[in-house]
N, C-alpha and C. Protein backbone atom coordinates (compact mmCIF):
# COMPACT_ATOMS: atom_id res chain seq x y z
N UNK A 1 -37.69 -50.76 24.39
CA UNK A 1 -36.43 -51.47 24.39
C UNK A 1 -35.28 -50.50 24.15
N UNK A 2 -34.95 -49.92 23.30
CA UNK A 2 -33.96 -49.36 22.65
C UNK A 2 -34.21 -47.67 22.22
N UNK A 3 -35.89 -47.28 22.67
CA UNK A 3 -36.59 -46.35 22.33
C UNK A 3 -35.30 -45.11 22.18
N UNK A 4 -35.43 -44.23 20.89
CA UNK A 4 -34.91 -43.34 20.35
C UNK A 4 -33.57 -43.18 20.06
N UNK A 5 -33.04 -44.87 19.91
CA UNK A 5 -31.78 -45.36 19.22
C UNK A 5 -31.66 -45.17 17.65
N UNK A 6 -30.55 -45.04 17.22
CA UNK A 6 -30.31 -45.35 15.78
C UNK A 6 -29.21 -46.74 15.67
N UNK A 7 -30.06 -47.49 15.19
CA UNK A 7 -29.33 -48.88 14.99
C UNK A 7 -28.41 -48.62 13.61
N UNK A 8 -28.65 -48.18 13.03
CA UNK A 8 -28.16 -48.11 11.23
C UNK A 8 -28.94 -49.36 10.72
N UNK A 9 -30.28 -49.84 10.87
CA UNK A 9 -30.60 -50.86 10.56
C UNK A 9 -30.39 -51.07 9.00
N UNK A 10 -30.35 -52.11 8.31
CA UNK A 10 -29.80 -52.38 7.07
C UNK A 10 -28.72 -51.98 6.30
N UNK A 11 -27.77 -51.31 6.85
CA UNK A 11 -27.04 -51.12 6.69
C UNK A 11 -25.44 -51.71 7.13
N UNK A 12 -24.70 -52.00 6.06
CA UNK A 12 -23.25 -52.75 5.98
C UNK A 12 -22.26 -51.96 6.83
N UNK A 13 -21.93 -52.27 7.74
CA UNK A 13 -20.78 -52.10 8.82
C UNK A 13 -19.93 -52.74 9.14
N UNK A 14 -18.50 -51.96 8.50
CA UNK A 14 -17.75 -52.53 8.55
C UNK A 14 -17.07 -52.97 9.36
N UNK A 15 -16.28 -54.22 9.43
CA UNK A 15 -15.93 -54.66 10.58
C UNK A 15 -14.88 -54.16 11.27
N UNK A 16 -13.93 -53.11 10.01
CA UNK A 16 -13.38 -52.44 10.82
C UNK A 16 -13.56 -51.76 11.92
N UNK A 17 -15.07 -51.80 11.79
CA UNK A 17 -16.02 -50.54 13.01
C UNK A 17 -16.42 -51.22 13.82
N UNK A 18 -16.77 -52.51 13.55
CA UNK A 18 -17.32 -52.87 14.80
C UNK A 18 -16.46 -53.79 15.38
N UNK A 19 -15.13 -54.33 15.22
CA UNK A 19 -14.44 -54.72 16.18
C UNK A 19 -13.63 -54.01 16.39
N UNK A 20 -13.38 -52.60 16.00
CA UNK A 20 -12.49 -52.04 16.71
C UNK A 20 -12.69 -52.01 18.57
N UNK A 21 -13.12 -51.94 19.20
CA UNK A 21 -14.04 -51.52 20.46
C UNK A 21 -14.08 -53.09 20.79
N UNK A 22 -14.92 -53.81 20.43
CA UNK A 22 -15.96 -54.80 20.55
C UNK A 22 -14.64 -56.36 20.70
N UNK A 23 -13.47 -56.74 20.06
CA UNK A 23 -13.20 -57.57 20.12
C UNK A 23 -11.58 -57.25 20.94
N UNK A 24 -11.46 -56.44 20.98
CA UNK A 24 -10.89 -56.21 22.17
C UNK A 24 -10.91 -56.11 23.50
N UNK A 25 -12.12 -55.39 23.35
CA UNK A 25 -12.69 -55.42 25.07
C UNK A 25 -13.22 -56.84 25.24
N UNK A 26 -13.91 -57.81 24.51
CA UNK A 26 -14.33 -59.16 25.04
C UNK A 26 -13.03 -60.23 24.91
N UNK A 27 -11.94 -59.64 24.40
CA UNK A 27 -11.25 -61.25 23.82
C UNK A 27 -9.99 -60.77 23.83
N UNK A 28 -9.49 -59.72 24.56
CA UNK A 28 -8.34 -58.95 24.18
C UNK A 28 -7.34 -60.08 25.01
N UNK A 29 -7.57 -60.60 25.92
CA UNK A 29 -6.72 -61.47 27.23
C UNK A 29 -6.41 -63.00 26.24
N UNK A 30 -6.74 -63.04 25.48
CA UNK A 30 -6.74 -64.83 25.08
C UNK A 30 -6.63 -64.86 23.41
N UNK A 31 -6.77 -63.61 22.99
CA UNK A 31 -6.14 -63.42 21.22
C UNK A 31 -4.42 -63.76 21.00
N UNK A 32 -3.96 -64.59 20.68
CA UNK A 32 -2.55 -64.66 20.36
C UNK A 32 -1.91 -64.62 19.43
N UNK A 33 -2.73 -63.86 18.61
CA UNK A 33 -2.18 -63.70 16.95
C UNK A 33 -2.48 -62.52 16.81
N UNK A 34 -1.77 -61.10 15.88
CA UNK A 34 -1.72 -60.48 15.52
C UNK A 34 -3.50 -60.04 14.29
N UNK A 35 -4.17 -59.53 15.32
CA UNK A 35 -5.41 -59.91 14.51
C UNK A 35 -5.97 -58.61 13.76
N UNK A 36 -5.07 -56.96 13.96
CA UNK A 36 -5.57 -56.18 13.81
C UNK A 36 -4.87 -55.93 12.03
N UNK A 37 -3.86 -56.49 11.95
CA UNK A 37 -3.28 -56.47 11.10
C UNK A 37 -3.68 -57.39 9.89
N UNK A 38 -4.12 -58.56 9.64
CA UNK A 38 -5.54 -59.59 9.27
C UNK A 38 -6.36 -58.51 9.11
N UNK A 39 -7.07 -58.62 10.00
CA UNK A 39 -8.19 -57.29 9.97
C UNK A 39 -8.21 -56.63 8.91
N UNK A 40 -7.47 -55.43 8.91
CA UNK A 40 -7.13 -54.21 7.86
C UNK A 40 -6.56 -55.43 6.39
N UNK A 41 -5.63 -56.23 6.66
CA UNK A 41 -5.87 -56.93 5.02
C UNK A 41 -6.76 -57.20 4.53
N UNK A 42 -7.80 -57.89 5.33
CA UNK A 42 -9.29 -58.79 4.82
C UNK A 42 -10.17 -57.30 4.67
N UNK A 43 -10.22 -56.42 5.75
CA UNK A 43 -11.54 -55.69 5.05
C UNK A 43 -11.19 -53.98 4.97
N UNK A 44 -10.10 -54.01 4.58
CA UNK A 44 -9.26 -52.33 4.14
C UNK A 44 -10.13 -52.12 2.92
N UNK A 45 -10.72 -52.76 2.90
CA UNK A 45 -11.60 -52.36 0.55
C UNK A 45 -12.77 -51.55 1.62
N UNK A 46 -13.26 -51.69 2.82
CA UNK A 46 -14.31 -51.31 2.96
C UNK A 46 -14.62 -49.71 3.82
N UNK A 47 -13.46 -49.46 4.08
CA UNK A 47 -12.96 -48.41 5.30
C UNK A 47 -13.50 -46.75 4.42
N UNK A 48 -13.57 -46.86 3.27
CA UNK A 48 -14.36 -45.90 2.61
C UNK A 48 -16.03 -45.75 2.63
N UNK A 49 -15.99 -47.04 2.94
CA UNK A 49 -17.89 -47.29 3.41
C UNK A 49 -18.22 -46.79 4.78
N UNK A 50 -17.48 -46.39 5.75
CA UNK A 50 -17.62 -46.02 7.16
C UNK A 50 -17.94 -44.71 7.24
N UNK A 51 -18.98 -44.25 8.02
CA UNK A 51 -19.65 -42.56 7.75
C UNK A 51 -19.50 -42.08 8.84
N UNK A 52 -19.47 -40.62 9.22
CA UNK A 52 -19.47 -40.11 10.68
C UNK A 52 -20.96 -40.78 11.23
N UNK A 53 -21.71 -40.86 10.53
CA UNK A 53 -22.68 -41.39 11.58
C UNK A 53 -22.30 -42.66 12.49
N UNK A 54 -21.75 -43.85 11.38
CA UNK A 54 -21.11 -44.70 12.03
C UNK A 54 -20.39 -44.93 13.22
N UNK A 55 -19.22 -44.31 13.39
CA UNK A 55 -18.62 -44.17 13.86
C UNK A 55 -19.09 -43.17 14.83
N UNK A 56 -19.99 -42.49 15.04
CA UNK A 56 -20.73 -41.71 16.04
C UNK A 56 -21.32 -43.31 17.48
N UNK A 57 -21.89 -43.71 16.53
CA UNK A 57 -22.95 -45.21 17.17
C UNK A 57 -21.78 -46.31 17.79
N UNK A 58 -20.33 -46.43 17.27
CA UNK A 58 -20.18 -47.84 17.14
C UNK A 58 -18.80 -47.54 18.13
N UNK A 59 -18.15 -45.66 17.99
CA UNK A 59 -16.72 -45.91 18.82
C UNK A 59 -17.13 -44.54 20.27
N UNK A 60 -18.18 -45.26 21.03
CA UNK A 60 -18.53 -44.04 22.15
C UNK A 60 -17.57 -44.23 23.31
């Protein structure tokens, strides 16, 4: 399936990471609220939890 992937399995990812990419490219046409800015209020506590590996996997 996925042979010689690194998922980060069990591991907490932040959502800063994964919608950066991810909810833009699916929903960017029909969002009408300022959502990146939300975003960074609700989960800015976590942006210290994000590792180069992360961000290796999540912004290609």
């Amino acid at each position: 399936m996925l042979a010689g992937s690194n998922l980060l399995l069990g591991q907490y990812i932040s959502p800063l990471l994964r919608w950066k990419r991810d909810i833009t490219w699916q929903f960017g046409e029909w969002i009408d609220w300022e959502w990146s800015g939300w975003m960074e209020a609700e989960y800015g506590h976590t942006a210290a939890s994000i590792t180069d590996e992360m961000r290796e996997n999540y912004c290609q």
